[in-house]
Protein backbone atom coordinates (compact mmCIF):
# COMPACT_ATOMS: atom_id res chain seq x y z
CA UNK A 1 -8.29 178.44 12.90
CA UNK A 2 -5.49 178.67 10.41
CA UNK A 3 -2.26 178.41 12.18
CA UNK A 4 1.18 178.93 11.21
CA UNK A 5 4.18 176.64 11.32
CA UNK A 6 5.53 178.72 14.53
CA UNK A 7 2.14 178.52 16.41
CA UNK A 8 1.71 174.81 15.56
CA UNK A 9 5.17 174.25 17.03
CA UNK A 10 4.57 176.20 20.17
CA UNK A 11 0.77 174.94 20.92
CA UNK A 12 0.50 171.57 19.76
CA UNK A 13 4.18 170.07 19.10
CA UNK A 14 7.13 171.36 20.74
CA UNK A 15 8.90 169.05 19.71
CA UNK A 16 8.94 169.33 15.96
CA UNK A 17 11.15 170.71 13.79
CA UNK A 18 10.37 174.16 11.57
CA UNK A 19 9.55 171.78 8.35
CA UNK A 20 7.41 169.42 10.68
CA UNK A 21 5.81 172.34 12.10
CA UNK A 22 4.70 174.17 9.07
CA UNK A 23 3.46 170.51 7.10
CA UNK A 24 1.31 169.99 9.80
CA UNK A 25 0.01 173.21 10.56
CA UNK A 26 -1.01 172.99 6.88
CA UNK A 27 -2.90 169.78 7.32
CA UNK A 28 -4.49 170.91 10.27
CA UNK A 29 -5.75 174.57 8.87
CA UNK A 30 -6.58 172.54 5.37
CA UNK A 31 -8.89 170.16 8.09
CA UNK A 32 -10.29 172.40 10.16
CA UNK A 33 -11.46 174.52 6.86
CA UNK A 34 -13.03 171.53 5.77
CA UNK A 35 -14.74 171.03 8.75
CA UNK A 36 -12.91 168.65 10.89
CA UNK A 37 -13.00 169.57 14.70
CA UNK A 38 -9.79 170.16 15.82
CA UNK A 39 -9.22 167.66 18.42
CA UNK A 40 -9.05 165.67 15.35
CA UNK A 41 -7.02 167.66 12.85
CA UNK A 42 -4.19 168.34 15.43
CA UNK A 43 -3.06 164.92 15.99
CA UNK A 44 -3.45 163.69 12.14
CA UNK A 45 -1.87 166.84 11.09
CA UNK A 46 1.20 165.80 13.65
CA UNK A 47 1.09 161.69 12.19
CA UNK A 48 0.77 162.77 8.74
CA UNK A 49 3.35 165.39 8.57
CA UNK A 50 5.89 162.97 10.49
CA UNK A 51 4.89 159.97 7.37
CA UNK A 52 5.42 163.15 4.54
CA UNK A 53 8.59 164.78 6.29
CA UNK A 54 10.31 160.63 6.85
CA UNK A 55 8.95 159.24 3.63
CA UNK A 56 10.47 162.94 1.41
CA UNK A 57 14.20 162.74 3.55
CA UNK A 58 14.36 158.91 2.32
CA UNK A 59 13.16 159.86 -1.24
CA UNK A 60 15.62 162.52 -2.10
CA UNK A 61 18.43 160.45 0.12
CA UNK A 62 18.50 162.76 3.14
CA UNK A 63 16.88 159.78 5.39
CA UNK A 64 18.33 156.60 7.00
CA UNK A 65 21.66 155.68 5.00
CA UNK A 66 21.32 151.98 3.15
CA UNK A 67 23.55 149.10 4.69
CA UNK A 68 26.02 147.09 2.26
């Protein structure tokens, strides 16, 4: 089942944000199409989108500010 970000957020992670939502309804859709169950490809699709979302904010600076 391809899902969109909106669906993603309101079936299988409330709690994310619109960007969280949509990476990981990608991931899951992109799974499922290669033939992962989806008991499997919803919660990697919610870990991996949380690692891609975190590890792009600190790339481009938006993340965690740096100590002196």
């Amino acid at each position: 089942m391809p899902w969109t970000g909106k669906e993603f957020q309101q079936k299988h992670w409330k709690g994310a944000s619109p960007e969280q939502a949509s990476k990981a309804a990608e991931i899951a859709s992109a799974m499922v199409r290669d033939g992962h169950p989806e008991n499997v490809a919803i919660p990697t699709a919610i870990v991996s989108a949380r690692r891609f979302i975190a590890k792009n904010k600190l790339a481009s600076g938006n993340g965690a500010k740096a100590s002196k």
